[in-house]
PDB file of N, CA and C in Angstrom:
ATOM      1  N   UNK A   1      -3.566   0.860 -16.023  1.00  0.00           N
ATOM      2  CA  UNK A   1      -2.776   0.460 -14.873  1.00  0.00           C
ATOM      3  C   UNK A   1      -3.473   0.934 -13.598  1.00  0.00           C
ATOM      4  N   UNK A   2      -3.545   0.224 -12.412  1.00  0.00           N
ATOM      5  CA  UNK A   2      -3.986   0.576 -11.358  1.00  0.00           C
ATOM      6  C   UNK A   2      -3.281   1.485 -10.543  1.00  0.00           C
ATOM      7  N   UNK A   3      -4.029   2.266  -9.838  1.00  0.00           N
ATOM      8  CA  UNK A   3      -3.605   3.859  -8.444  1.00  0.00           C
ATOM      9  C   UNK A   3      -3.656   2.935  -7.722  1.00  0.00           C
ATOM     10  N   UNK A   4      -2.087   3.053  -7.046  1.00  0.00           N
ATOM     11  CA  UNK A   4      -1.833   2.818  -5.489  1.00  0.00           C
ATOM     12  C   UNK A   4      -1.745   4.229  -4.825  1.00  0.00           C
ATOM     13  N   UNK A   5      -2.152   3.630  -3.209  1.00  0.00           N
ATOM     14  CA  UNK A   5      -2.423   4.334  -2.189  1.00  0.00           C
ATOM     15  C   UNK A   5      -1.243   3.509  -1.056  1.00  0.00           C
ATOM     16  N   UNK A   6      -0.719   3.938  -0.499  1.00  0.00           N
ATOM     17  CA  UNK A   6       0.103   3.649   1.098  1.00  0.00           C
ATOM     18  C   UNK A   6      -0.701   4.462   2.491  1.00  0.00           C
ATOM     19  N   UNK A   7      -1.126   3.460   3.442  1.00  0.00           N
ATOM     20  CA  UNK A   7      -1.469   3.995   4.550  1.00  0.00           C
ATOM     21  C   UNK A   7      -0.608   4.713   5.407  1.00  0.00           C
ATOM     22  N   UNK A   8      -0.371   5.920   5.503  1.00  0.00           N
ATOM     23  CA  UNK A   8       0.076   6.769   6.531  1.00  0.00           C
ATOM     24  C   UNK A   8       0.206   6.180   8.384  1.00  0.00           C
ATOM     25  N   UNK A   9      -0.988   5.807   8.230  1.00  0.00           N
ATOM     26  CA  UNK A   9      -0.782   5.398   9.760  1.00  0.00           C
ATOM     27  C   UNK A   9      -0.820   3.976   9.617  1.00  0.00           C
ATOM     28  N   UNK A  10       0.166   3.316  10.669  1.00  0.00           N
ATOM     29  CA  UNK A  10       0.856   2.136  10.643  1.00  0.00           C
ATOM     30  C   UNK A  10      -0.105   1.399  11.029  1.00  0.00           C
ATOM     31  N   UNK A  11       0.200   0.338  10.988  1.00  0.00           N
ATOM     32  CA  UNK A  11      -0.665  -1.342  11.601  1.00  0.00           C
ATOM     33  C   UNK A  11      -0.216  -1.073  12.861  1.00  0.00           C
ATOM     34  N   UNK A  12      -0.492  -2.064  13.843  1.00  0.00           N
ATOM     35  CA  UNK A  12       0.102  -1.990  15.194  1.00  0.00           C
ATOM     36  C   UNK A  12       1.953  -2.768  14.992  1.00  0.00           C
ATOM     37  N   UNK A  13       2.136  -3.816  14.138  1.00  0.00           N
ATOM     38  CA  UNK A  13       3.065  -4.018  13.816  1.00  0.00           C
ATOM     39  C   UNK A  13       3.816  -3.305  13.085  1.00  0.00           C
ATOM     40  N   UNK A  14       3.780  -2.098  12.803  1.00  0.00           N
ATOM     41  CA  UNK A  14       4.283  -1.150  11.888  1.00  0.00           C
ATOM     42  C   UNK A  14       4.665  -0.962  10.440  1.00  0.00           C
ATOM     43  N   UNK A  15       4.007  -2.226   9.728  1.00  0.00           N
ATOM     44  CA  UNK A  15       3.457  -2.191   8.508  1.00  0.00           C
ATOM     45  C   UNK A  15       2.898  -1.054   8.617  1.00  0.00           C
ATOM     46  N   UNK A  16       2.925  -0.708   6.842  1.00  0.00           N
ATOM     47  CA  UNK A  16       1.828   0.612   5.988  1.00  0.00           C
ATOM     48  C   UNK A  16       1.637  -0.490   4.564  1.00  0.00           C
ATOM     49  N   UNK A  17       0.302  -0.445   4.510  1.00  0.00           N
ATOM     50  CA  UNK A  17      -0.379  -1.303   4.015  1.00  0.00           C
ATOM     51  C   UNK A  17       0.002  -0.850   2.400  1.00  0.00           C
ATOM     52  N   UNK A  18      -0.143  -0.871   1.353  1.00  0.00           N
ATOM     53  CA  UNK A  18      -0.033  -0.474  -0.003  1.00  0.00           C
ATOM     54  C   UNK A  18      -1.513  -1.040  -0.608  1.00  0.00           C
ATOM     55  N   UNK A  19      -2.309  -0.350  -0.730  1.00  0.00           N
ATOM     56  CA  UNK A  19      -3.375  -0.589  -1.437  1.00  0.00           C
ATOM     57  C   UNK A  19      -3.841  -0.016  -3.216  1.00  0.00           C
ATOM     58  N   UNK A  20      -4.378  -0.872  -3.987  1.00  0.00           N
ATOM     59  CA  UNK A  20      -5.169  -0.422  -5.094  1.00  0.00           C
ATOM     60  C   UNK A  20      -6.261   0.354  -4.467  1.00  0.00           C
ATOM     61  N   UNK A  21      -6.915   1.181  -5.467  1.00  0.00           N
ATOM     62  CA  UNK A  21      -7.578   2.086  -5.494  1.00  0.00           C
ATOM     63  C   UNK A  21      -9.136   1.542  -5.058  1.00  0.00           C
ATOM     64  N   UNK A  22      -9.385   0.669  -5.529  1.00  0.00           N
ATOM     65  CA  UNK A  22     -10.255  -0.083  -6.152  1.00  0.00           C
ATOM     66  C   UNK A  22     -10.962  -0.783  -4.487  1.00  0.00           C
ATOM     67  N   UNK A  23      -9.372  -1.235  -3.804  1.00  0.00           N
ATOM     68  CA  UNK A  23      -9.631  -1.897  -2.746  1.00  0.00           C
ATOM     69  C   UNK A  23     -10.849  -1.586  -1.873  1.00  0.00           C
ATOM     70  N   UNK A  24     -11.570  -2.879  -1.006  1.00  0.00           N
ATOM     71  CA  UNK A  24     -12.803  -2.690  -0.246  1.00  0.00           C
ATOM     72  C   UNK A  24     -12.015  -2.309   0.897  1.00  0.00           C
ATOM     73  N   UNK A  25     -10.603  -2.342   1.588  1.00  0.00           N
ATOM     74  CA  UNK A  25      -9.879  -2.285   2.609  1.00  0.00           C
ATOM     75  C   UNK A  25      -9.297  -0.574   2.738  1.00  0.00           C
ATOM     76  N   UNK A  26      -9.452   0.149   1.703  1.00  0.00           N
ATOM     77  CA  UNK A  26      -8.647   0.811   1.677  1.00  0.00           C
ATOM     78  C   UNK A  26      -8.589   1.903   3.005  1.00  0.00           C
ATOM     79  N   UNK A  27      -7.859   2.751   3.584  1.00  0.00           N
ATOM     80  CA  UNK A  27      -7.775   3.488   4.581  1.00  0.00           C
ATOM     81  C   UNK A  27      -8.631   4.764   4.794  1.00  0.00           C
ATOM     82  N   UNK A  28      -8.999   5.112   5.647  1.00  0.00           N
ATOM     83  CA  UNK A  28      -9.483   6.674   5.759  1.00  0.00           C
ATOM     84  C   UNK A  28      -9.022   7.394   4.516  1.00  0.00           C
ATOM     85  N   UNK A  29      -9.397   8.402   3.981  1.00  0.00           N
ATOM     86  CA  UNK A  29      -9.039   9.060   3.192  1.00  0.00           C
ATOM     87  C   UNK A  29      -7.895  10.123   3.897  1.00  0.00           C
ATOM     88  N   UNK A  30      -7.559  10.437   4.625  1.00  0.00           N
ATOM     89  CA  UNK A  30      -6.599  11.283   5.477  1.00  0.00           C
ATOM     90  C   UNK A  30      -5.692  10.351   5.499  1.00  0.00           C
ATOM     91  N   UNK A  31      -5.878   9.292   5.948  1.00  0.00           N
ATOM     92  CA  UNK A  31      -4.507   8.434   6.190  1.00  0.00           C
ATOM     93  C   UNK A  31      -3.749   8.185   4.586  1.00  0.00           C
ATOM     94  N   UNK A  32      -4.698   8.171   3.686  1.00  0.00           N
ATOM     95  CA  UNK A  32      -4.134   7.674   2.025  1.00  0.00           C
ATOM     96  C   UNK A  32      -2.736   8.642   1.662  1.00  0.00           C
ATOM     97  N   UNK A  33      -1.796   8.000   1.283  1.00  0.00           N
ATOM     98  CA  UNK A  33      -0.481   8.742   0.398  1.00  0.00           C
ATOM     99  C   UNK A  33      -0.709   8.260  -0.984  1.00  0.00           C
ATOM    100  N   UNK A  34      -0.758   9.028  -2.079  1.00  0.00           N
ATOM    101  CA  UNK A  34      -0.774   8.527  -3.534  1.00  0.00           C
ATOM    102  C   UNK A  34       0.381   8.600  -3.702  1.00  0.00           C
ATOM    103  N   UNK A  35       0.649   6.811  -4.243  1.00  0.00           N
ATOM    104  CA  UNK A  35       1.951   6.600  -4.673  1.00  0.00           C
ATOM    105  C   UNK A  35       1.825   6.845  -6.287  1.00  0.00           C
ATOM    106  N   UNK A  36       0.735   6.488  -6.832  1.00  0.00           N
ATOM    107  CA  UNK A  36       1.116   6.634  -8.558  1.00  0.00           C
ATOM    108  C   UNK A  36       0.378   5.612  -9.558  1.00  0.00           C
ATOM    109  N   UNK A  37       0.761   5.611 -10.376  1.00  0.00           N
ATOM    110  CA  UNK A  37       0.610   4.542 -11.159  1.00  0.00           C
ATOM    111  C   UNK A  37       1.034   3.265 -11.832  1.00  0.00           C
ATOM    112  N   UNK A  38       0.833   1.956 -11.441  1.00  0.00           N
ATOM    113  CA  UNK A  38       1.718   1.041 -11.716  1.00  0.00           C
ATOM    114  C   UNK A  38       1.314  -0.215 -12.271  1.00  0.00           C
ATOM    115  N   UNK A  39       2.151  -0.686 -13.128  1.00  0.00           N
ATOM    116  CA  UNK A  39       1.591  -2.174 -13.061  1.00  0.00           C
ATOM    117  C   UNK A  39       1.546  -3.244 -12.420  1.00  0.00           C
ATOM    118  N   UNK A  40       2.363  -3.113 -11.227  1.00  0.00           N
ATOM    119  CA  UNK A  40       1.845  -4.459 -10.312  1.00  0.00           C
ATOM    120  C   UNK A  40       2.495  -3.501  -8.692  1.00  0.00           C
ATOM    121  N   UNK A  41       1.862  -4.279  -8.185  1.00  0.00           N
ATOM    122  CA  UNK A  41       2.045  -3.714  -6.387  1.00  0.00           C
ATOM    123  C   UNK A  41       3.351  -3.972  -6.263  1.00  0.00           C
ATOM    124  N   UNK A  42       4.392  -4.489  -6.968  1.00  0.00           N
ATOM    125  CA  UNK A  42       5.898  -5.008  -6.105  1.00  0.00           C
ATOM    126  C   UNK A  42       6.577  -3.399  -6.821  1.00  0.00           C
ATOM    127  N   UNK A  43       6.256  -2.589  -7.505  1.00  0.00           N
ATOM    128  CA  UNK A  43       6.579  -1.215  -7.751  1.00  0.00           C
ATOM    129  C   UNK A  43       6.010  -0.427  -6.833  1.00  0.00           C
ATOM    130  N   UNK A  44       5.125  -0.257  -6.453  1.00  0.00           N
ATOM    131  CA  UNK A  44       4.842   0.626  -5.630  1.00  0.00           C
ATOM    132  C   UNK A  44       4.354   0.825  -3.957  1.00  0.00           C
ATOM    133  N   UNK A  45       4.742  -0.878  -3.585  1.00  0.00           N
ATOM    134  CA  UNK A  45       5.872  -1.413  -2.943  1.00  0.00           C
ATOM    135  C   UNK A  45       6.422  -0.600  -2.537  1.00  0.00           C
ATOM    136  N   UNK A  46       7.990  -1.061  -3.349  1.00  0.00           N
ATOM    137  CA  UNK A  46       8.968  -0.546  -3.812  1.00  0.00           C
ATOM    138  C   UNK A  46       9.431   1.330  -3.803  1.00  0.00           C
ATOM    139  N   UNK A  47       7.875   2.224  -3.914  1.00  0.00           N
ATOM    140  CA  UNK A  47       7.917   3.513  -3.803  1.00  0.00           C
ATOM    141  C   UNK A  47       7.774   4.030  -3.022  1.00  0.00           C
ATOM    142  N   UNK A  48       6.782   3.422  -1.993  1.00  0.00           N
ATOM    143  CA  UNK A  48       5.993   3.077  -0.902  1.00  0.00           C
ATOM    144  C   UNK A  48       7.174   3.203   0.611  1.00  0.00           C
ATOM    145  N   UNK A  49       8.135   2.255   0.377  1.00  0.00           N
ATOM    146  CA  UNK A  49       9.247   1.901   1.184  1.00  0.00           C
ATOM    147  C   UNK A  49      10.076   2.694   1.384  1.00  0.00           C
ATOM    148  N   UNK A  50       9.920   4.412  -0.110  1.00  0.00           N
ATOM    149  CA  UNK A  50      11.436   5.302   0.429  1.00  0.00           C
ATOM    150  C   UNK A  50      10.929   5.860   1.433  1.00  0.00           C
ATOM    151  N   UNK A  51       9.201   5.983   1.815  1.00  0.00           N
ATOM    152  CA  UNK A  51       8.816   6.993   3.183  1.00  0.00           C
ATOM    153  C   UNK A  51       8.603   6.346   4.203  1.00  0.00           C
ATOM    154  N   UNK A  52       8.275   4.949   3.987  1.00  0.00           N
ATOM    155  CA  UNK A  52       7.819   3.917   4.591  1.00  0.00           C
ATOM    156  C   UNK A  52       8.588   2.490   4.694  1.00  0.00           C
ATOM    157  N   UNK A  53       9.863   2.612   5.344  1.00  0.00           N
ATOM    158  CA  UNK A  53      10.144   1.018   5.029  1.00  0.00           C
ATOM    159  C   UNK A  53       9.951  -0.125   5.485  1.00  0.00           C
ATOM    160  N   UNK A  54       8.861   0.172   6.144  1.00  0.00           N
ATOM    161  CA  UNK A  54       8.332  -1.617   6.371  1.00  0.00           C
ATOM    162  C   UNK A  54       6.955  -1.375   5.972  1.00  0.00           C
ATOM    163  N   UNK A  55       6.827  -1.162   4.441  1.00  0.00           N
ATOM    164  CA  UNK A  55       5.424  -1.350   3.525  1.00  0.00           C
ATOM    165  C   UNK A  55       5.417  -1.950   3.357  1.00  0.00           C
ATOM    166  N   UNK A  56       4.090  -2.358   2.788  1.00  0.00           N
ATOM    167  CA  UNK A  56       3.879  -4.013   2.397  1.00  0.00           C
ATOM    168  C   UNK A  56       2.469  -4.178   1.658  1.00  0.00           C
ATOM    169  N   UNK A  57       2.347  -5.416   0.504  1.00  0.00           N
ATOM    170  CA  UNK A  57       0.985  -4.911   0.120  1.00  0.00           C
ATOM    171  C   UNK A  57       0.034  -5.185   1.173  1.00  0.00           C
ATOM    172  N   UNK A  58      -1.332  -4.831   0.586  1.00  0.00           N
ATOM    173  CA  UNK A  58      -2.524  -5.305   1.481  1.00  0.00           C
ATOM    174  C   UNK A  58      -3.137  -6.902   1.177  1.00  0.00           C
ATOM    175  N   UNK A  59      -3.399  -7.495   1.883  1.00  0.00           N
ATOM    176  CA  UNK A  59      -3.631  -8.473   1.904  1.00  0.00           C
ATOM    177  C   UNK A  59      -4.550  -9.101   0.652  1.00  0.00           C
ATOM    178  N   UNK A  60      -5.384  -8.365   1.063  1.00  0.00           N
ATOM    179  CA  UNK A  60      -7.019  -8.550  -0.098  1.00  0.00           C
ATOM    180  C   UNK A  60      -6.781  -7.611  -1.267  1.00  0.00           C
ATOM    181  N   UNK A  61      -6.171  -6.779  -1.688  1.00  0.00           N
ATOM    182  CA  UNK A  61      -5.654  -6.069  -2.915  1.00  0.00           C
ATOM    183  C   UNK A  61      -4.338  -6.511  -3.887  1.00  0.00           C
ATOM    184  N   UNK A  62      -3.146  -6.672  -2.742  1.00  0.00           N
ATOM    185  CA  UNK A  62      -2.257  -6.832  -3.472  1.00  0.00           C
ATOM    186  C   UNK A  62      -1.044  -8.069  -2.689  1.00  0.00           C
ATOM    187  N   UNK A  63      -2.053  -9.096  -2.497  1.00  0.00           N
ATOM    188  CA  UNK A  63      -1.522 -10.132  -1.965  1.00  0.00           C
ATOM    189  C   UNK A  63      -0.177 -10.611  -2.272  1.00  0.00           C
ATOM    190  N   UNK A  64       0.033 -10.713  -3.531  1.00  0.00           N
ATOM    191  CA  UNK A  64       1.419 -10.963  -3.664  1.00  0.00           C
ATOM    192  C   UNK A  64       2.407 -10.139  -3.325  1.00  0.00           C
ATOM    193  N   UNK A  65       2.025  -9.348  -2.928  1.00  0.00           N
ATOM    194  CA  UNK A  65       3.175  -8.111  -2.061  1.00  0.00           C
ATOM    195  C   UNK A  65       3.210  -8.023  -0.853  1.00  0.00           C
ATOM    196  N   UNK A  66       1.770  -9.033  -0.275  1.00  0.00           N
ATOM    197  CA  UNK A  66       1.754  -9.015   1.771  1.00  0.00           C
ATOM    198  C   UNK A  66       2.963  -9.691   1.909  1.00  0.00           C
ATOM    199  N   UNK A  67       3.885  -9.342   3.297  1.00  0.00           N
ATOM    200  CA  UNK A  67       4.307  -9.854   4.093  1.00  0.00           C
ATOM    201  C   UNK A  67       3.712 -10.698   5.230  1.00  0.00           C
ATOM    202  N   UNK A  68       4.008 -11.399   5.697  1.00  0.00           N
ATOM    203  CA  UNK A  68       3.237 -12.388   6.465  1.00  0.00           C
ATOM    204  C   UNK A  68       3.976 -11.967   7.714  1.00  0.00           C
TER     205      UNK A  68
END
């Protein structure tokens, strides 16, 4: 199962991005929160949102979880 990461510091729209591990996008390493381990981004998402609630996936990682 893939490590998600949540960006700490916001987009200018105040999205926090939810990224795989793996991702070419992923954030500074300071900005990274480890959310865990999961099988698809709409969980950790979902985990992402109790510190962060306007998370969202990352575009190029976990597209089916971007908000537009």
């Amino acid at each position: 199962m893939p490590l998600y990461y949540v960006n700490a510091k916001g987009q200018p729209n105040g999205d926090h991005e939810v990224h795989r591990l793996e991702c070419s996008y992923m954030p500074d390493p300071t900005n990274c929160v480890y959310l865990g381990e999961f099988p698809s981004c709409h969980m950790a998402v979902a985990v992402a949102k109790k510190c962060f609630p306007k998370a969202s996936g990352c575009y190029w990682c976990s597209r089916e979880c971007h908000k537009s």
